[in-house]
PDB file of N, CA and C in Angstrom:
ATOM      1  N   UNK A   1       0.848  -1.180   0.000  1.00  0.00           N
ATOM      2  CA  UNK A   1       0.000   0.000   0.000  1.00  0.00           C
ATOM      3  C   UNK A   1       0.892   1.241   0.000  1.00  0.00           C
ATOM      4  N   UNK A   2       0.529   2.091  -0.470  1.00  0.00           N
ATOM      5  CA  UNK A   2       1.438   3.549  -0.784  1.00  0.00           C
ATOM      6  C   UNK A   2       0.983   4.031  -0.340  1.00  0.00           C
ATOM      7  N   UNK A   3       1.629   5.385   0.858  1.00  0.00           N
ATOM      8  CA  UNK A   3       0.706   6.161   1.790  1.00  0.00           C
ATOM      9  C   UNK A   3       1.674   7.751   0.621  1.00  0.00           C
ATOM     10  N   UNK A   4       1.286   8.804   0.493  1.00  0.00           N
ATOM     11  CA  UNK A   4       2.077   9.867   0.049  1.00  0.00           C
ATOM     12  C   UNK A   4       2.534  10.171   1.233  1.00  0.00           C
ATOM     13  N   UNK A   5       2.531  10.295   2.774  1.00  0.00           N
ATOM     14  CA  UNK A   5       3.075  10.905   3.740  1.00  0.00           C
ATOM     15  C   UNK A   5       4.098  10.221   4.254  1.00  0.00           C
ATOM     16  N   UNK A   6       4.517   8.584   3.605  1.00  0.00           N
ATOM     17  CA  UNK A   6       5.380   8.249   4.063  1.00  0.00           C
ATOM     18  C   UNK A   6       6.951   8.724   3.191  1.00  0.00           C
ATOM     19  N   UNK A   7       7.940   8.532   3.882  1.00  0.00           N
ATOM     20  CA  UNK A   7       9.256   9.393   3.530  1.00  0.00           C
ATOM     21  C   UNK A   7      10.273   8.068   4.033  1.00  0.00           C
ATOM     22  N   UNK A   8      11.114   7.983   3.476  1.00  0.00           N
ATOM     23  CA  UNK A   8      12.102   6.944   4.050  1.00  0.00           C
ATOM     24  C   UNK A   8      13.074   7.451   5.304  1.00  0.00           C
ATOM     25  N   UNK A   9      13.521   9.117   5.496  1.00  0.00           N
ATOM     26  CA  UNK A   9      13.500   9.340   6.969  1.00  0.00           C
ATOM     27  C   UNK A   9      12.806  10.176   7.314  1.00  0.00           C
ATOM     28  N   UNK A  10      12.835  10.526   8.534  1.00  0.00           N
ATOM     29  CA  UNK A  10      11.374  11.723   8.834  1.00  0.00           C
ATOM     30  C   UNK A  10      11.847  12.432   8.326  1.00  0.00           C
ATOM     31  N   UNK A  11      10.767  13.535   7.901  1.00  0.00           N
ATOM     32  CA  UNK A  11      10.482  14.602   7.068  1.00  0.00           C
ATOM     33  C   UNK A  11      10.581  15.617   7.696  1.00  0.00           C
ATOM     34  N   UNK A  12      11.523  16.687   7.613  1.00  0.00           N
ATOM     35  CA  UNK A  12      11.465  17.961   7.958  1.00  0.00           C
ATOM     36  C   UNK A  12      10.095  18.932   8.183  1.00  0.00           C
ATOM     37  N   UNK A  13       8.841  18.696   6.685  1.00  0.00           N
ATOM     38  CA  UNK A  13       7.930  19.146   6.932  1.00  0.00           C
ATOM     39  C   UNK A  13       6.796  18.922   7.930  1.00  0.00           C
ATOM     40  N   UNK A  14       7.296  17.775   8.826  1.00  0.00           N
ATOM     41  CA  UNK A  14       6.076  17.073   9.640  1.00  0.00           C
ATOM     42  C   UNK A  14       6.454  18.004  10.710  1.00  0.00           C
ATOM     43  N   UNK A  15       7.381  18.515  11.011  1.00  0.00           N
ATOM     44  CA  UNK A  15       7.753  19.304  12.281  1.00  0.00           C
ATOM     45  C   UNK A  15       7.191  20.276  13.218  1.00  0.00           C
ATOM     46  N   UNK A  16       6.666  21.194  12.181  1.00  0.00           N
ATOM     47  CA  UNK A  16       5.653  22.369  12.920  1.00  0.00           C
ATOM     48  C   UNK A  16       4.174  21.476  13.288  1.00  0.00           C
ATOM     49  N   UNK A  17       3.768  20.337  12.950  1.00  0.00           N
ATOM     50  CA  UNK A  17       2.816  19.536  13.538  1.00  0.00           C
ATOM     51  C   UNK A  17       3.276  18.706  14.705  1.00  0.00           C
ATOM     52  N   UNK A  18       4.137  19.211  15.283  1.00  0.00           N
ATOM     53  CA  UNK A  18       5.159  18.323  16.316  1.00  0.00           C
ATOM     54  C   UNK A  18       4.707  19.278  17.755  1.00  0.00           C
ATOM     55  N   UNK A  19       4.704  21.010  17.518  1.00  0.00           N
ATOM     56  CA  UNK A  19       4.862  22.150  18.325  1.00  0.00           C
ATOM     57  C   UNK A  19       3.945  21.870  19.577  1.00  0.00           C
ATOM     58  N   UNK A  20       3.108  21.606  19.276  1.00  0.00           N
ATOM     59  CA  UNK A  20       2.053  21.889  20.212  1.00  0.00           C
ATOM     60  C   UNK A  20       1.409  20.315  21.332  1.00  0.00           C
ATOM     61  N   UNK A  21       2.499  19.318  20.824  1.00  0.00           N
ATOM     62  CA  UNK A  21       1.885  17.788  21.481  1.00  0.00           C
ATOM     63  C   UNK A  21       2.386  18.179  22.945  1.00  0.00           C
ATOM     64  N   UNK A  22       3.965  18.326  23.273  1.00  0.00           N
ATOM     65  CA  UNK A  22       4.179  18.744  24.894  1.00  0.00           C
ATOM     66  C   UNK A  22       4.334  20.486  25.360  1.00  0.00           C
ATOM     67  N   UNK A  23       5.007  20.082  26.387  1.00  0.00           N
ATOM     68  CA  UNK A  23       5.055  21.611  27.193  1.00  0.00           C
ATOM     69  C   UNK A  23       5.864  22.727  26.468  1.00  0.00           C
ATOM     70  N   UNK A  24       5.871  23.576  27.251  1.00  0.00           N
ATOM     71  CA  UNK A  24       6.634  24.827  26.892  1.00  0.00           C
ATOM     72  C   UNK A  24       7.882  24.564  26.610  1.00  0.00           C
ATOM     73  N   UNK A  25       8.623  23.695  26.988  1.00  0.00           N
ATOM     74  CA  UNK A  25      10.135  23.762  26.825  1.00  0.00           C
ATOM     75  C   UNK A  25      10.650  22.941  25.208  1.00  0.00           C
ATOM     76  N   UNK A  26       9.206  22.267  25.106  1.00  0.00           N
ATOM     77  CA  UNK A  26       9.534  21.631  23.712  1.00  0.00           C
ATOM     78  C   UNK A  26       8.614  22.544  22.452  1.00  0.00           C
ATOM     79  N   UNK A  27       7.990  23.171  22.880  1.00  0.00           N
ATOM     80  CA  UNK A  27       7.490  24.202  22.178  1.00  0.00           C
ATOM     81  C   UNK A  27       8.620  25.052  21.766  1.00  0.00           C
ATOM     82  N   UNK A  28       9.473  25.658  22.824  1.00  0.00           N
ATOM     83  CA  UNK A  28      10.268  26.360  22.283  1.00  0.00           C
ATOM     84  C   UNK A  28      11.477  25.907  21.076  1.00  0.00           C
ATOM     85  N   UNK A  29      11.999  24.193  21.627  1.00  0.00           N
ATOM     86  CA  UNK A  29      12.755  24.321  21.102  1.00  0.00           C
ATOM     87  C   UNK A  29      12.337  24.076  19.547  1.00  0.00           C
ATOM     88  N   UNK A  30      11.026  23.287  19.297  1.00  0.00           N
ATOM     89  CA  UNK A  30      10.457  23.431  17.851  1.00  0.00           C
ATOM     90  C   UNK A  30      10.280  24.738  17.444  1.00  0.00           C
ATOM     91  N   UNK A  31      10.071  25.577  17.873  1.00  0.00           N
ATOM     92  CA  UNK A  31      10.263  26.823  17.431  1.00  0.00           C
ATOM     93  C   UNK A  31      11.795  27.564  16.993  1.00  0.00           C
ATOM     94  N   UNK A  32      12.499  27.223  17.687  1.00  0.00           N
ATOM     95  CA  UNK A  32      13.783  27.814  17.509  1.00  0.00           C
ATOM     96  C   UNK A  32      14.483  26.882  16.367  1.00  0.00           C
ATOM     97  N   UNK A  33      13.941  25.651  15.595  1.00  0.00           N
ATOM     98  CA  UNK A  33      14.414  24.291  14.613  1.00  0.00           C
ATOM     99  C   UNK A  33      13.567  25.724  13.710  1.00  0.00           C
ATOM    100  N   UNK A  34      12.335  25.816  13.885  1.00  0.00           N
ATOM    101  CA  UNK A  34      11.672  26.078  12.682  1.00  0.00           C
ATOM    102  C   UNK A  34      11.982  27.456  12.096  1.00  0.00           C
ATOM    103  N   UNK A  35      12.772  28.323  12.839  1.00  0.00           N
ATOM    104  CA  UNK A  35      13.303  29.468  12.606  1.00  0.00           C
ATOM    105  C   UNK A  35      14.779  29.444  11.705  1.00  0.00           C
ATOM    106  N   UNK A  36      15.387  28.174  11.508  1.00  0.00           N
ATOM    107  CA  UNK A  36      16.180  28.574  10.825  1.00  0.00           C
ATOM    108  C   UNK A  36      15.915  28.207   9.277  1.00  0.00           C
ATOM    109  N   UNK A  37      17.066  28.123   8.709  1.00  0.00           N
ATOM    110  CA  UNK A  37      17.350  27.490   7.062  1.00  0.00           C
ATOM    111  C   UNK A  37      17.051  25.758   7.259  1.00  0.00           C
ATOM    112  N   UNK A  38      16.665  25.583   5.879  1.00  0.00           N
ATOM    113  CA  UNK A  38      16.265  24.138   5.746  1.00  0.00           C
ATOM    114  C   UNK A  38      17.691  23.343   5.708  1.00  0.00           C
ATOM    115  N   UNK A  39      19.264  23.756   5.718  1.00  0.00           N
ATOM    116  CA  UNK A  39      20.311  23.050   6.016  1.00  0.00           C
ATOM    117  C   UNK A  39      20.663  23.369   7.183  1.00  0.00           C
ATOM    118  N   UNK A  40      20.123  24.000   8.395  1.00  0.00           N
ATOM    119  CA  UNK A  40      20.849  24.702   9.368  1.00  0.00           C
ATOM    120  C   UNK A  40      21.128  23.538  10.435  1.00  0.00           C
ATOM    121  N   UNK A  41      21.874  23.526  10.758  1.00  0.00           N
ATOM    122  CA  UNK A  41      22.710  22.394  12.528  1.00  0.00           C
ATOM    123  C   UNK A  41      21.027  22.316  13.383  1.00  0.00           C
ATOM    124  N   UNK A  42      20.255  23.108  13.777  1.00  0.00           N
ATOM    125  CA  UNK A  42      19.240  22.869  14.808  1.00  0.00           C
ATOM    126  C   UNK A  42      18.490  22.046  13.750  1.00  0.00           C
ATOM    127  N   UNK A  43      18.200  22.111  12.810  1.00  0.00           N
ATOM    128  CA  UNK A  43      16.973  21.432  11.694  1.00  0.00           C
ATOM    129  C   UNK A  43      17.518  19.880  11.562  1.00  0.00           C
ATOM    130  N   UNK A  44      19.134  20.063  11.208  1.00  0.00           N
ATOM    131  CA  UNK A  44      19.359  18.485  11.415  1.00  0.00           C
ATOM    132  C   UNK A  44      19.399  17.620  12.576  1.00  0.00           C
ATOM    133  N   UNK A  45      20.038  18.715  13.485  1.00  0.00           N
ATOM    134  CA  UNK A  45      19.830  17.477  14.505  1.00  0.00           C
ATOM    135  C   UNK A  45      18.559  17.428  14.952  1.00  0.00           C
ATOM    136  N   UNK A  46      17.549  18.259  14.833  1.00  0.00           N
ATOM    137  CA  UNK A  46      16.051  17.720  14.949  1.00  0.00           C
ATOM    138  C   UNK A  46      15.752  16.569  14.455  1.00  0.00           C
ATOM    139  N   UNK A  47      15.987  16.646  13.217  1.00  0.00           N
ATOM    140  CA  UNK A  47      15.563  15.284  12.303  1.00  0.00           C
ATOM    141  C   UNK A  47      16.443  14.026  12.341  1.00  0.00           C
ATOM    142  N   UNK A  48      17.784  14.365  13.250  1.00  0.00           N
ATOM    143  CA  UNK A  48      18.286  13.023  13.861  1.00  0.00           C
ATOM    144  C   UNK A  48      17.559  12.580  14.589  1.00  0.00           C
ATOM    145  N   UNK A  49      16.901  13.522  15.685  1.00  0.00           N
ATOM    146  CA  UNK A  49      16.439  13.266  17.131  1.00  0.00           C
ATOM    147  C   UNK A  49      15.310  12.392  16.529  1.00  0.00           C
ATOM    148  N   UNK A  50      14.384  12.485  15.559  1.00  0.00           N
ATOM    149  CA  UNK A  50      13.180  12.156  15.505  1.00  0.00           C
ATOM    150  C   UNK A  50      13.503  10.996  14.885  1.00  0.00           C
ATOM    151  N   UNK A  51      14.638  10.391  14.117  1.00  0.00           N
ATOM    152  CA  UNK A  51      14.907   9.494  13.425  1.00  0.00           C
ATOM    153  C   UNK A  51      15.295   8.435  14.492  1.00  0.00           C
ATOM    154  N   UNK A  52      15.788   8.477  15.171  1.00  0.00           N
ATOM    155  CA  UNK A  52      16.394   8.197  16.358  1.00  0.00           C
ATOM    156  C   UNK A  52      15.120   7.561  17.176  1.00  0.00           C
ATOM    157  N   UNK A  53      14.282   8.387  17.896  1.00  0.00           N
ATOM    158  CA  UNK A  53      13.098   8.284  18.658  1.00  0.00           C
ATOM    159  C   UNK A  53      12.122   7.294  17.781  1.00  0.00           C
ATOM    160  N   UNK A  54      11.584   7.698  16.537  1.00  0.00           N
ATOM    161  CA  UNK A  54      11.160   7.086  15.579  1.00  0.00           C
ATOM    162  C   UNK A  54      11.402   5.843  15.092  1.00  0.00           C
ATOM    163  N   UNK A  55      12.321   5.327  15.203  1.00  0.00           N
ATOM    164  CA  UNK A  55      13.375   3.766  14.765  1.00  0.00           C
ATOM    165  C   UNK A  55      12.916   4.229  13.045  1.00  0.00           C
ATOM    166  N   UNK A  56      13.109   5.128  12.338  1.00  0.00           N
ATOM    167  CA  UNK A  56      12.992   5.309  11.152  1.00  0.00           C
ATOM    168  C   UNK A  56      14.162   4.501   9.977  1.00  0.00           C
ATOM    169  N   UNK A  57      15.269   4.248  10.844  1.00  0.00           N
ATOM    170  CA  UNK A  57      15.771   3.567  10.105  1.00  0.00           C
ATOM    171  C   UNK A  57      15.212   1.759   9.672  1.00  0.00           C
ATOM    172  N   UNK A  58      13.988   1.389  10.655  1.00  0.00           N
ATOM    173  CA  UNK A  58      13.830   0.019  10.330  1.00  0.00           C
ATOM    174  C   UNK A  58      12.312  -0.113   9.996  1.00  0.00           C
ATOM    175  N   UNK A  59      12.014   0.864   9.299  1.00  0.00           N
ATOM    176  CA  UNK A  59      10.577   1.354   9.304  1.00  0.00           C
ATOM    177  C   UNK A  59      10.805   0.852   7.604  1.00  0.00           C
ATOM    178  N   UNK A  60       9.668   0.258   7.026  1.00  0.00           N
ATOM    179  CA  UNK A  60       9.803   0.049   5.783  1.00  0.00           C
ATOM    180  C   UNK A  60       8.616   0.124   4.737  1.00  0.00           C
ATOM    181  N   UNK A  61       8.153   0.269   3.925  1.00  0.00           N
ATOM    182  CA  UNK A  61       6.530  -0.070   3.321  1.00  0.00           C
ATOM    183  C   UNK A  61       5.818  -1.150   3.805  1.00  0.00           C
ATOM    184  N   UNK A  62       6.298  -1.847   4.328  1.00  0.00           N
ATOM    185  CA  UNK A  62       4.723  -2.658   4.915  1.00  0.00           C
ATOM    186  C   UNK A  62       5.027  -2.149   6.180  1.00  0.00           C
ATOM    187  N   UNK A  63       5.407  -1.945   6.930  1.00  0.00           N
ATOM    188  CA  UNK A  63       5.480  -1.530   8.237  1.00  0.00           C
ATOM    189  C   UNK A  63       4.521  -0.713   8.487  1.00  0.00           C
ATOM    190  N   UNK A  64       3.479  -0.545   9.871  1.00  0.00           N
ATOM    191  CA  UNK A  64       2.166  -0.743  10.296  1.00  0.00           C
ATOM    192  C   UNK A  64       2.716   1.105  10.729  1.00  0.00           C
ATOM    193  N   UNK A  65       3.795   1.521  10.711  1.00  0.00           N
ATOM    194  CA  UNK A  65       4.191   2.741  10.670  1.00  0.00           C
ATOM    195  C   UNK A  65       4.000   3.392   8.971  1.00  0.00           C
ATOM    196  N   UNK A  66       4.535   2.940   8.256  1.00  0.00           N
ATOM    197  CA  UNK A  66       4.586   3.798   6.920  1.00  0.00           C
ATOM    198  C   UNK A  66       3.318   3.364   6.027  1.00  0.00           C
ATOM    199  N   UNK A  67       2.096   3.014   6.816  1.00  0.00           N
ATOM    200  CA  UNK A  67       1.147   2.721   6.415  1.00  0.00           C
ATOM    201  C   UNK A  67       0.175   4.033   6.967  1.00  0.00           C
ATOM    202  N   UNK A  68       0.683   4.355   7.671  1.00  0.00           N
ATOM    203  CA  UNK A  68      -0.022   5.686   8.659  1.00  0.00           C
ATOM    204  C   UNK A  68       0.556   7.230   8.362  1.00  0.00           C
ATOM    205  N   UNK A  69       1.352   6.697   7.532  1.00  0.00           N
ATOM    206  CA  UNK A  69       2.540   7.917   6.965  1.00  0.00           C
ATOM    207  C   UNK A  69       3.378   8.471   8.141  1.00  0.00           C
ATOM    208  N   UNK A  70       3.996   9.560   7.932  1.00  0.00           N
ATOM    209  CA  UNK A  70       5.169   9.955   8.794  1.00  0.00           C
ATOM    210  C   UNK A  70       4.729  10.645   9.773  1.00  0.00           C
ATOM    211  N   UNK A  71       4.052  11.479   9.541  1.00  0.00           N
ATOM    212  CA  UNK A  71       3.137  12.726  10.363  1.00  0.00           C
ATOM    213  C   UNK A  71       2.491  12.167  11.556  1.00  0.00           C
ATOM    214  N   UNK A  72       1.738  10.849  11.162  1.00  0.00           N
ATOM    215  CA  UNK A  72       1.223  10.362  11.934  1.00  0.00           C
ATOM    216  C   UNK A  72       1.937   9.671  13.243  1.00  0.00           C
ATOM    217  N   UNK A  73       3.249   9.122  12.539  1.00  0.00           N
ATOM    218  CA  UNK A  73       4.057   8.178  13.391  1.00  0.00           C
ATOM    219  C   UNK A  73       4.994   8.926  14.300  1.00  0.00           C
ATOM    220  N   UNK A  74       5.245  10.298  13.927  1.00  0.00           N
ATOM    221  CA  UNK A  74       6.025  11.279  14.194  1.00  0.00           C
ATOM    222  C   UNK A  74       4.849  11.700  15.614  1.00  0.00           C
ATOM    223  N   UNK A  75       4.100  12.025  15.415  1.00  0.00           N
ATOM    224  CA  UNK A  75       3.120  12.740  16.925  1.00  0.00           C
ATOM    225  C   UNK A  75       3.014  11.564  17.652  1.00  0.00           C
ATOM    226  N   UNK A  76       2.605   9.763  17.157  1.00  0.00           N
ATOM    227  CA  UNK A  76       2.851   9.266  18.469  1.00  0.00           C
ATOM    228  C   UNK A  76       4.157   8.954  19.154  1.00  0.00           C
ATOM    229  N   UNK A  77       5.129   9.121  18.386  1.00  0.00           N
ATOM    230  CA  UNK A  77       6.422   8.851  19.141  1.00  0.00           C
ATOM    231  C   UNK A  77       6.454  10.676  20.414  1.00  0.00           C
ATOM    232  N   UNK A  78       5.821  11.376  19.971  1.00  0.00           N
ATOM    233  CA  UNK A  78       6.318  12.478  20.812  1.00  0.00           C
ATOM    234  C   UNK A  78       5.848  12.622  21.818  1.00  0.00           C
ATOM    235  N   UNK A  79       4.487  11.600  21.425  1.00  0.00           N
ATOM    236  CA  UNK A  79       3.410  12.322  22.722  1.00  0.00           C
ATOM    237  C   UNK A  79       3.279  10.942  23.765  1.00  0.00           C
ATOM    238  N   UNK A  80       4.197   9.933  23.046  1.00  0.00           N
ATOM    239  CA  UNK A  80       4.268   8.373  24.028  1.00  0.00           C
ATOM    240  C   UNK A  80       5.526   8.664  24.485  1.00  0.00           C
ATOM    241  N   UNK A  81       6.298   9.754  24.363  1.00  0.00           N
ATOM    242  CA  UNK A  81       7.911   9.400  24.798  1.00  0.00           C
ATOM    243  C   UNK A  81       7.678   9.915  26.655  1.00  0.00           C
ATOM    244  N   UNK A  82       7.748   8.733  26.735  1.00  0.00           N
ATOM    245  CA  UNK A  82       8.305   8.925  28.856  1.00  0.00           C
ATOM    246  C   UNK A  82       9.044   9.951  29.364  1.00  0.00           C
ATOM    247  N   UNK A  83       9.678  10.248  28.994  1.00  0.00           N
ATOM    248  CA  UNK A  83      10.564  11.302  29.598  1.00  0.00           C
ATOM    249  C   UNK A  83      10.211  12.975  29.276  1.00  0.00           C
ATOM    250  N   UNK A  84      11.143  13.538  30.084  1.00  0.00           N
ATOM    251  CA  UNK A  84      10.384  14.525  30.357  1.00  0.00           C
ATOM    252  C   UNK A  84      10.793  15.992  28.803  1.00  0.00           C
ATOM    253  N   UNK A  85      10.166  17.129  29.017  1.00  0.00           N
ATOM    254  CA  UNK A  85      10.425  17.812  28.234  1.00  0.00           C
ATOM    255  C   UNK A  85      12.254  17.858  28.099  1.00  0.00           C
ATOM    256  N   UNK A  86      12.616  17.974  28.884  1.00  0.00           N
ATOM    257  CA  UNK A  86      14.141  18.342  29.575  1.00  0.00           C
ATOM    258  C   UNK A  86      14.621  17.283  29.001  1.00  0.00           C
ATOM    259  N   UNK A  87      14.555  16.082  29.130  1.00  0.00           N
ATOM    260  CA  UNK A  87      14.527  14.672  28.357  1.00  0.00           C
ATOM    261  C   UNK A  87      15.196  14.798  26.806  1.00  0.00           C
ATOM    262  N   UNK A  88      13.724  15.686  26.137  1.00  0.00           N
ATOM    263  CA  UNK A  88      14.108  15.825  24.858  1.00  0.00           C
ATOM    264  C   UNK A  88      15.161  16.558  24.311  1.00  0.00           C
ATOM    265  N   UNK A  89      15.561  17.809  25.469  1.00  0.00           N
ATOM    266  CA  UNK A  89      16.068  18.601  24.771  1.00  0.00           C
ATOM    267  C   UNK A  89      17.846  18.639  25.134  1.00  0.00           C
ATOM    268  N   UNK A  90      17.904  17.184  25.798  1.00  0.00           N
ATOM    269  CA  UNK A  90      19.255  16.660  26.100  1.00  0.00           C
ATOM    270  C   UNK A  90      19.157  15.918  24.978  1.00  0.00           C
ATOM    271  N   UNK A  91      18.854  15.030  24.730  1.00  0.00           N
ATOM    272  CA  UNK A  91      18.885  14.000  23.292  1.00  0.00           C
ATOM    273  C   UNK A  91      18.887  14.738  22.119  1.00  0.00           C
ATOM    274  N   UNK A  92      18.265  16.238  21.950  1.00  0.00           N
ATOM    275  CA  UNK A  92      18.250  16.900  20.694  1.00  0.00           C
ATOM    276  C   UNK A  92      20.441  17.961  20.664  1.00  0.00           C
ATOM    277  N   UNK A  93      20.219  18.024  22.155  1.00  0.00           N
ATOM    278  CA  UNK A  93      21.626  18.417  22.291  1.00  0.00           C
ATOM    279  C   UNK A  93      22.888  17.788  21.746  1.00  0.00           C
ATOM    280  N   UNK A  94      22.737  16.600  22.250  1.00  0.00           N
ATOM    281  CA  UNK A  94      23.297  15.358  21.800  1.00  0.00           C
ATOM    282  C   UNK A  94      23.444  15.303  20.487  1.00  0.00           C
ATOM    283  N   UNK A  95      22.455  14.656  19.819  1.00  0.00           N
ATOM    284  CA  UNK A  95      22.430  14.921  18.317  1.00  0.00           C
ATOM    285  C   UNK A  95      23.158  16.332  17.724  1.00  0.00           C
ATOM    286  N   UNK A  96      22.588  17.113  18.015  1.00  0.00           N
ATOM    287  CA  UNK A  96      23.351  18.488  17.542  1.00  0.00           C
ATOM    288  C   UNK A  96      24.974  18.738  17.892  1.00  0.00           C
ATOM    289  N   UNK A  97      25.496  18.067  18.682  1.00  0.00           N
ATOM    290  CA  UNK A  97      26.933  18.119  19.120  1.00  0.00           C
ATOM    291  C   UNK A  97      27.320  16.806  18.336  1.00  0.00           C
ATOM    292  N   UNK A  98      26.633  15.781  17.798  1.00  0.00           N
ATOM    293  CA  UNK A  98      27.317  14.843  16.823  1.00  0.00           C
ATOM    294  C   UNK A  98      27.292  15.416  15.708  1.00  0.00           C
ATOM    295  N   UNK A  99      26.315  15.994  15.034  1.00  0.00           N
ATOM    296  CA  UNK A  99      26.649  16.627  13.751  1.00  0.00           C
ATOM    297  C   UNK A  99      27.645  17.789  13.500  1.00  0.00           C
ATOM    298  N   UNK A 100      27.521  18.588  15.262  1.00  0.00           N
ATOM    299  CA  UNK A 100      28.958  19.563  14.693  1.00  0.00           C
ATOM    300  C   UNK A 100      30.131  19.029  14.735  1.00  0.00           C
ATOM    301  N   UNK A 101      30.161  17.600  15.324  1.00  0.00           N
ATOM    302  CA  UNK A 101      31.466  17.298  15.235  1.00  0.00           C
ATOM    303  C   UNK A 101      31.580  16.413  14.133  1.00  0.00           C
ATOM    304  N   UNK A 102      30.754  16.016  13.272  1.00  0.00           N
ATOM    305  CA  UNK A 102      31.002  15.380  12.347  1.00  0.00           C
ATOM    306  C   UNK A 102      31.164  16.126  11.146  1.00  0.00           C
ATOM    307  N   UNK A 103      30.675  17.341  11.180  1.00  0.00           N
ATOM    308  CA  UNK A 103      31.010  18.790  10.266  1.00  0.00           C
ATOM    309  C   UNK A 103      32.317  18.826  10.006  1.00  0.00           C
ATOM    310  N   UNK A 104      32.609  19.401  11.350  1.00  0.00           N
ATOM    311  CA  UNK A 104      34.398  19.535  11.454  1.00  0.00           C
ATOM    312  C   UNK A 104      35.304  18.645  11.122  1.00  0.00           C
ATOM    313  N   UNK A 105      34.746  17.179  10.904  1.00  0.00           N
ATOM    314  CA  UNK A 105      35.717  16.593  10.661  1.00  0.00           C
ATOM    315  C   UNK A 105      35.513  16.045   8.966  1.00  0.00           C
ATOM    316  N   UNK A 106      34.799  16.884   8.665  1.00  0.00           N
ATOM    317  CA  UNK A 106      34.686  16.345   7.072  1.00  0.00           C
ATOM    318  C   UNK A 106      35.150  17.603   6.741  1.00  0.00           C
ATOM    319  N   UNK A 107      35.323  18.713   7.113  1.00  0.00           N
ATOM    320  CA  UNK A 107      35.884  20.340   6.316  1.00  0.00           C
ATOM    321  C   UNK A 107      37.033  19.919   6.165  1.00  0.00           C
ATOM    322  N   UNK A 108      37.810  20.311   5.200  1.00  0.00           N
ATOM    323  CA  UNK A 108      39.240  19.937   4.787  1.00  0.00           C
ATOM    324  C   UNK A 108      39.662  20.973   5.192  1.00  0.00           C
ATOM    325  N   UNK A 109      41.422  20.510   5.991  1.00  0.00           N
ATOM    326  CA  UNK A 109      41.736  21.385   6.646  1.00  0.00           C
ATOM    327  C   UNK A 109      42.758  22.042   5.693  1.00  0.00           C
ATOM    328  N   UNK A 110      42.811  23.744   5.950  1.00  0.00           N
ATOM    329  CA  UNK A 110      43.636  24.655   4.954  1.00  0.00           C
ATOM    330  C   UNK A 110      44.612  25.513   5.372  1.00  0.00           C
ATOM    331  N   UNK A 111      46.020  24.940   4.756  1.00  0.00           N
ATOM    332  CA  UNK A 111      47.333  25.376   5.170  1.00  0.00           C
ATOM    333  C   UNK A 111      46.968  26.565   4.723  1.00  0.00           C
ATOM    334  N   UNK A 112      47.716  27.424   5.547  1.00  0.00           N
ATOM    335  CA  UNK A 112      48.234  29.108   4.730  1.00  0.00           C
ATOM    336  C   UNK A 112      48.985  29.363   4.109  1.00  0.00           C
TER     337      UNK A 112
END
């Protein structure tokens, strides 16, 4: 079955439907993802975090997830996750300190 909302990793656009499932502290930080550029460090490691939370990597077309599309699978992982707002926004930290360090180590470094 073909859903159009499914994506092989989560989708950047499902995000601003993310804002409003917990508290203030995850409100903000979806707000502060959705304020930048569509390549910016907060946008990716968002979409690690959710890939991550999501098990998007073992999610496949028959899977009882990509049958519901992304959007869908994306709000219950946010609004079933146990832990607390503070929770999220250590794991989104996390993520965001692996991608800057994985930045830095792919820039080629330049003698003077």
């Amino acid at each position: 079955m073909f859903n159009p909302d499914t994506e092989l990793l989560f989708p950047p656009r499902v995000i601003p439907a993310l804002r409003n499932l917990r508290g203030e502290s995850w409100q903000t930080l979806v707000d502060c993802v959705l304020t930048g550029e569509e390549t910016s460090l907060e946008l990716l490691a968002f979409v690690l975090l959710m890939v991550r939370l999501g098990g998007c990597i073992t999610c496949n077309a028959d899977a009882y997830r990509a049958l519901h599309g992304c959007t869908l699978c994306a709000k219950q992982v946010v609004q079933r996750y146990r832990g607390s707002d503070d929770d999220l926004s250590t794991l989104y930290q996390v993520a965001r300190t692996e991608i800057e360090l994985y930045i830095q180590k792919r820039q080629p470094i330049l003698n003077p």
